[in-house]
N, C-alpha and C. Protein backbone atom coordinates (compact mmCIF):
# COMPACT_ATOMS: atom_id res chain seq x y z
N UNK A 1 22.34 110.82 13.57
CA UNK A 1 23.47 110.05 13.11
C UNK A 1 23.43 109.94 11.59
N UNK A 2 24.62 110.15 10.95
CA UNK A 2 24.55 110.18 9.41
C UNK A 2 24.77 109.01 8.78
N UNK A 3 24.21 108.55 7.82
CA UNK A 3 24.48 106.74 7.69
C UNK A 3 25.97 106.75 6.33
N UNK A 4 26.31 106.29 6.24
CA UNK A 4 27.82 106.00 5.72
C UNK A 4 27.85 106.62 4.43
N UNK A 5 27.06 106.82 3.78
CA UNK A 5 26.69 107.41 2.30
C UNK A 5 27.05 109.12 2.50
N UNK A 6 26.37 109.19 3.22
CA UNK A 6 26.14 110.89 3.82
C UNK A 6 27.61 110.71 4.42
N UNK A 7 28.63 109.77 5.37
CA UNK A 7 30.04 110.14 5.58
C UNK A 7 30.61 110.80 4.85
N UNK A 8 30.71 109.68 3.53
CA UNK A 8 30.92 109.62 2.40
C UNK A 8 31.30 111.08 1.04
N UNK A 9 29.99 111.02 1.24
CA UNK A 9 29.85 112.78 0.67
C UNK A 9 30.23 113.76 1.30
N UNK A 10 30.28 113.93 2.71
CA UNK A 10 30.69 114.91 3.66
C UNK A 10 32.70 115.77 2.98
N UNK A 11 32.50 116.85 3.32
CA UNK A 11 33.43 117.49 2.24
C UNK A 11 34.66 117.75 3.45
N UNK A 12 35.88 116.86 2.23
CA UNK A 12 37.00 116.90 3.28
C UNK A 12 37.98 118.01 2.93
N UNK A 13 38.87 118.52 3.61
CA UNK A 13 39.51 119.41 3.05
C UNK A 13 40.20 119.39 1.56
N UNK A 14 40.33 118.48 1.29
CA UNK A 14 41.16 118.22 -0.11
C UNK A 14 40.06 118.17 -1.10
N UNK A 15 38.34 117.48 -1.33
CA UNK A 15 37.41 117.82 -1.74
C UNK A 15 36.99 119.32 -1.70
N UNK A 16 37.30 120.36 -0.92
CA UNK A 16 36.55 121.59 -1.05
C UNK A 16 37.77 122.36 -1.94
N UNK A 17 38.82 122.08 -1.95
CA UNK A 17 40.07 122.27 -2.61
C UNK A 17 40.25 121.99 -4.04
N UNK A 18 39.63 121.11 -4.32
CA UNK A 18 39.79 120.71 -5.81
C UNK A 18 38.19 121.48 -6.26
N UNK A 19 37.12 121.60 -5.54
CA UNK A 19 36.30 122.07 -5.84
C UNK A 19 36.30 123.31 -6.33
N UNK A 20 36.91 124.15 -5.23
CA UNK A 20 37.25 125.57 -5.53
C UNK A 20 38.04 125.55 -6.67
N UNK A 21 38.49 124.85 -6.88
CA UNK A 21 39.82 124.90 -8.41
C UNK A 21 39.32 124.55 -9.41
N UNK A 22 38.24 123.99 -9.41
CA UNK A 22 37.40 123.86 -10.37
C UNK A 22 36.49 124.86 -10.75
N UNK A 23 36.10 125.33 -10.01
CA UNK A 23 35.04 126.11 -9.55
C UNK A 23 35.20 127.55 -8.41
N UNK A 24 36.38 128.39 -9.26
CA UNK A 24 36.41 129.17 -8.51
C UNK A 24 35.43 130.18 -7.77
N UNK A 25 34.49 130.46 -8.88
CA UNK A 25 33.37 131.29 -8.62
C UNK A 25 32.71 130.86 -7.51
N UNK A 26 32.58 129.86 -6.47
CA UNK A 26 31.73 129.85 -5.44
C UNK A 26 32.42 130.00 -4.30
N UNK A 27 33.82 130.45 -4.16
CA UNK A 27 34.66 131.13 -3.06
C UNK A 27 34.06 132.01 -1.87
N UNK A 28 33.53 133.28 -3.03
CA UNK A 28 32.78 134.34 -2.31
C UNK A 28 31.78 133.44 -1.85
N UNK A 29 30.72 132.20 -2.58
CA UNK A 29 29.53 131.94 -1.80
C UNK A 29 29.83 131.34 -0.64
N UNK A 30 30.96 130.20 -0.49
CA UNK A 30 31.20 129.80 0.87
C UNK A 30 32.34 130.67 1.47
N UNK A 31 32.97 131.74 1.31
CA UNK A 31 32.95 132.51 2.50
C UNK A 31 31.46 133.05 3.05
N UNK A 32 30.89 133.33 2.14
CA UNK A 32 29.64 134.62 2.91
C UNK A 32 28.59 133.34 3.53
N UNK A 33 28.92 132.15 3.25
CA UNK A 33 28.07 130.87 4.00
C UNK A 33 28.60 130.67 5.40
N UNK A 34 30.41 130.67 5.49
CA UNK A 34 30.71 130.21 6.85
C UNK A 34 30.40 132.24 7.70
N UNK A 35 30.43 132.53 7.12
CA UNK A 35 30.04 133.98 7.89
C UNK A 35 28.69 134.10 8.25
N UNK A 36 27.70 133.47 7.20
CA UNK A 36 26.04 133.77 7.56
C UNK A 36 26.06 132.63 9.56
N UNK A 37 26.84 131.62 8.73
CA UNK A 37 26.43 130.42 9.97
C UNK A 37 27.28 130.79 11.26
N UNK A 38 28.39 131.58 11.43
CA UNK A 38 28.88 131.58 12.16
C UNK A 38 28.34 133.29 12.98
N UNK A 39 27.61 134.11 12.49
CA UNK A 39 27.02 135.42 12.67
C UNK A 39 26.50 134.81 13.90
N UNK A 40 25.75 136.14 15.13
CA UNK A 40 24.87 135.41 15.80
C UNK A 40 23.13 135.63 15.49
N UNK A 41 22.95 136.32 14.73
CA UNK A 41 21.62 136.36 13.97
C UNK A 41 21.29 135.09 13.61
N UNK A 42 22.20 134.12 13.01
CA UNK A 42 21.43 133.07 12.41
C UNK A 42 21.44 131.56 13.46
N UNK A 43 21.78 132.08 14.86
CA UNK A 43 21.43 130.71 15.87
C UNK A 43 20.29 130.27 15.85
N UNK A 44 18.95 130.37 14.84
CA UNK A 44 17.68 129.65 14.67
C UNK A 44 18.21 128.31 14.08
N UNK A 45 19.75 128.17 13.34
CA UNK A 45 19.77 126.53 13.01
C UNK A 45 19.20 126.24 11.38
N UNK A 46 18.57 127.11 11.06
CA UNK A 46 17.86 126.73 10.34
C UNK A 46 18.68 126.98 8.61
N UNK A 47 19.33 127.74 8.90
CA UNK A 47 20.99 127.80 7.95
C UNK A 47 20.82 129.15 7.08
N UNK A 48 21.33 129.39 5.55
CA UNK A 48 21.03 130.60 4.87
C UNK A 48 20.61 130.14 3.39
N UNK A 49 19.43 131.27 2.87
CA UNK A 49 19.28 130.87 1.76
C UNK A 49 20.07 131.27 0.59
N UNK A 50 19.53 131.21 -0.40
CA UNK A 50 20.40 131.86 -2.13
C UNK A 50 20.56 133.09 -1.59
N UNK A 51 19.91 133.85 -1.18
CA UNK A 51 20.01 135.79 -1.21
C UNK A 51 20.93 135.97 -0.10
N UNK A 52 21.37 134.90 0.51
CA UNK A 52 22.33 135.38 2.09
C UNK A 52 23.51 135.50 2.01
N UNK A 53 23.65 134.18 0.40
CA UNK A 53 25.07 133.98 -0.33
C UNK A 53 25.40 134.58 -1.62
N UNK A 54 24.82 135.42 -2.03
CA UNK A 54 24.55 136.14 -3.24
C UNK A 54 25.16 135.42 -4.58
N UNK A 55 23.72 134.38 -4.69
CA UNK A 55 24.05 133.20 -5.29
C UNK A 55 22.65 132.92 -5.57
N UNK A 56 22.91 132.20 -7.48
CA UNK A 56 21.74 132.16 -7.38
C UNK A 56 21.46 130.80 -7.14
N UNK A 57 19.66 130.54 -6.45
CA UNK A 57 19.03 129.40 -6.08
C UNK A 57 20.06 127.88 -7.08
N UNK A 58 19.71 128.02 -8.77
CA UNK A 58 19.89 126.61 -9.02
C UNK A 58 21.68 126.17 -8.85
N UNK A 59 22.46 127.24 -8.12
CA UNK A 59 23.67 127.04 -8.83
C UNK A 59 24.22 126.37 -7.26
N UNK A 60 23.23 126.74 -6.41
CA UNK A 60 23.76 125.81 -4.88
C UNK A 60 23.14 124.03 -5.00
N UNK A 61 22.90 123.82 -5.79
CA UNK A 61 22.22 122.73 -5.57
C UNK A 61 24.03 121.83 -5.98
N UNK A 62 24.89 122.75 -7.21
CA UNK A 62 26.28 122.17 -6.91
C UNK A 62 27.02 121.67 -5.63
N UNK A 63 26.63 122.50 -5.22
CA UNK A 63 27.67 122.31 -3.51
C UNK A 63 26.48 121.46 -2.72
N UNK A 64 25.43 121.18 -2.75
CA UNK A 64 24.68 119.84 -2.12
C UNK A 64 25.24 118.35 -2.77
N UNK A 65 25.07 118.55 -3.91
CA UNK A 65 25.51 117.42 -4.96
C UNK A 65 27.06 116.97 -4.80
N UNK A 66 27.89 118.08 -4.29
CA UNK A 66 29.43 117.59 -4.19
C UNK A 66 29.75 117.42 -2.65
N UNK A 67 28.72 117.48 -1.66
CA UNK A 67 28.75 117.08 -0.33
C UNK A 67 29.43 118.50 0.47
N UNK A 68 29.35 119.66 0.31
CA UNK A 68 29.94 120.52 1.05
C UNK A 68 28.86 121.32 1.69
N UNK A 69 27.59 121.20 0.86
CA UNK A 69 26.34 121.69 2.01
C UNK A 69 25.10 120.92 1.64
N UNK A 70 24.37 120.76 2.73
CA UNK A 70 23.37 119.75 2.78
C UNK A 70 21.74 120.87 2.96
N UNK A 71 21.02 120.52 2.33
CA UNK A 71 19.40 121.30 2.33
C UNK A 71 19.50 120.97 3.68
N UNK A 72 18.69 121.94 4.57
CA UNK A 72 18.52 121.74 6.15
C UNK A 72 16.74 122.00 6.48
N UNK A 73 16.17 122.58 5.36
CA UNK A 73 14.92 122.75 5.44
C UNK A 73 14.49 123.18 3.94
N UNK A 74 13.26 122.52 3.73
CA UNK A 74 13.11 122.95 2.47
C UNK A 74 11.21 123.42 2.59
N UNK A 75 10.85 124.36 2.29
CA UNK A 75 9.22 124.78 2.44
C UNK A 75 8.77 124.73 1.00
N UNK A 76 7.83 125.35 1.05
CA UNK A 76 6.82 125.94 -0.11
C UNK A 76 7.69 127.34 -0.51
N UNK A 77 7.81 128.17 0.60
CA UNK A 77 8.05 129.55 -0.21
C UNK A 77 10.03 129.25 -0.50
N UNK A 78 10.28 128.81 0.96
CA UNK A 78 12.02 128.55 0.30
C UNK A 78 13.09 127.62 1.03
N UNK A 79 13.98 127.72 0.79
CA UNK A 79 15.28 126.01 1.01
C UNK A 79 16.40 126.92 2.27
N UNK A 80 16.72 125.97 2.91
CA UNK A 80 17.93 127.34 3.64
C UNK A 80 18.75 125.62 3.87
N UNK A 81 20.40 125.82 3.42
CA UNK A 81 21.00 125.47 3.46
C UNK A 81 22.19 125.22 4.81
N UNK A 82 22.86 124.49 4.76
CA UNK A 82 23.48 124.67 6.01
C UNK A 82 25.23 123.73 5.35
N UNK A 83 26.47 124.19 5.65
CA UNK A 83 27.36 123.54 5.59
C UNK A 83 27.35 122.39 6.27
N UNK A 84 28.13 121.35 4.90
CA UNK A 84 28.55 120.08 5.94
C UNK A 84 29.20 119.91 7.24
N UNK A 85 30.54 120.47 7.00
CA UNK A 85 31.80 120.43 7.62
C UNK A 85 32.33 122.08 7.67
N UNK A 86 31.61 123.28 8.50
CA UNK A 86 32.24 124.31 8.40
C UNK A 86 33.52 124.32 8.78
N UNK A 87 33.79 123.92 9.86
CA UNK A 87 35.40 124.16 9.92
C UNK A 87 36.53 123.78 9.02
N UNK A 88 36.02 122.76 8.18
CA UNK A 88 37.04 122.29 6.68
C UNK A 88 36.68 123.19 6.17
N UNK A 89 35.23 123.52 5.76
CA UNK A 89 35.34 124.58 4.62
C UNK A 89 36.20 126.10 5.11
N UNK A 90 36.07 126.52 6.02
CA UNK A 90 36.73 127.54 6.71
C UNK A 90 38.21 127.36 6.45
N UNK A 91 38.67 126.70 6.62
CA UNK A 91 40.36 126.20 6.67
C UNK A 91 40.75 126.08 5.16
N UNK A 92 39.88 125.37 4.37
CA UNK A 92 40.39 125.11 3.08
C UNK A 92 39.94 126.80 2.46
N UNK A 93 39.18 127.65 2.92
CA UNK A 93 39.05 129.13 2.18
C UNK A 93 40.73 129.67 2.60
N UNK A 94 41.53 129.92 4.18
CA UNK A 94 42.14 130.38 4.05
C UNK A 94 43.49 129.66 3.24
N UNK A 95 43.45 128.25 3.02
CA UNK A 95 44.51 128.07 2.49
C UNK A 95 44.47 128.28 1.02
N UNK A 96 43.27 128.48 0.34
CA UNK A 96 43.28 128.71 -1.03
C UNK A 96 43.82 129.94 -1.26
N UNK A 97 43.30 131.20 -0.13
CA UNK A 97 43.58 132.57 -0.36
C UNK A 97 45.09 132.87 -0.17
């Protein structure tokens, strides 16, 4: 259960919208994010890292910080990410395109 803060941040369609418009350059990363998560290779859960989104490591820590993907595991050797809300982010890619 997510406590109201984490609601809060969770990315609504009109947030991933102004994001992208801000920030066009991470389009390609969350398409190739709702594609890594929605593939069936990646049903371990465990989400995709920087090299899955051809993106580098410090520049995803944006899209944690603006609530559209949340760290899902973080180790020693590396972090694998996972979308908040794929189906907003999915919906708000085709309406941008």
């Amino acid at each position: 259960m997510e406590s109201k803060v984490e609601e809060e941040r969770a990315a609504s369609p009109d947030k991933v919208r102004l994001f992208l418009g801000r920030y066009p350059e991470y389009e390609k990363t969350l398409r190739l994010a709702v594609a890594h998560e929605e593939s069936t290779g990646s049903s371990d859960g465990q989400g995709w890292q920087w090299h899955d989104v051809d993106t580098h490591p410090t520049k995803l820590i944006r899209l944690v910080t603006e609530g559209i993907a949340k760290i899902s595991l973080r180790s020693r050797q590396a972090t694998y990410y996972l979308l908040r809300e794929r189906a907003t982010v999915k919906k708000s890619l085709k309406e941008v395109s």
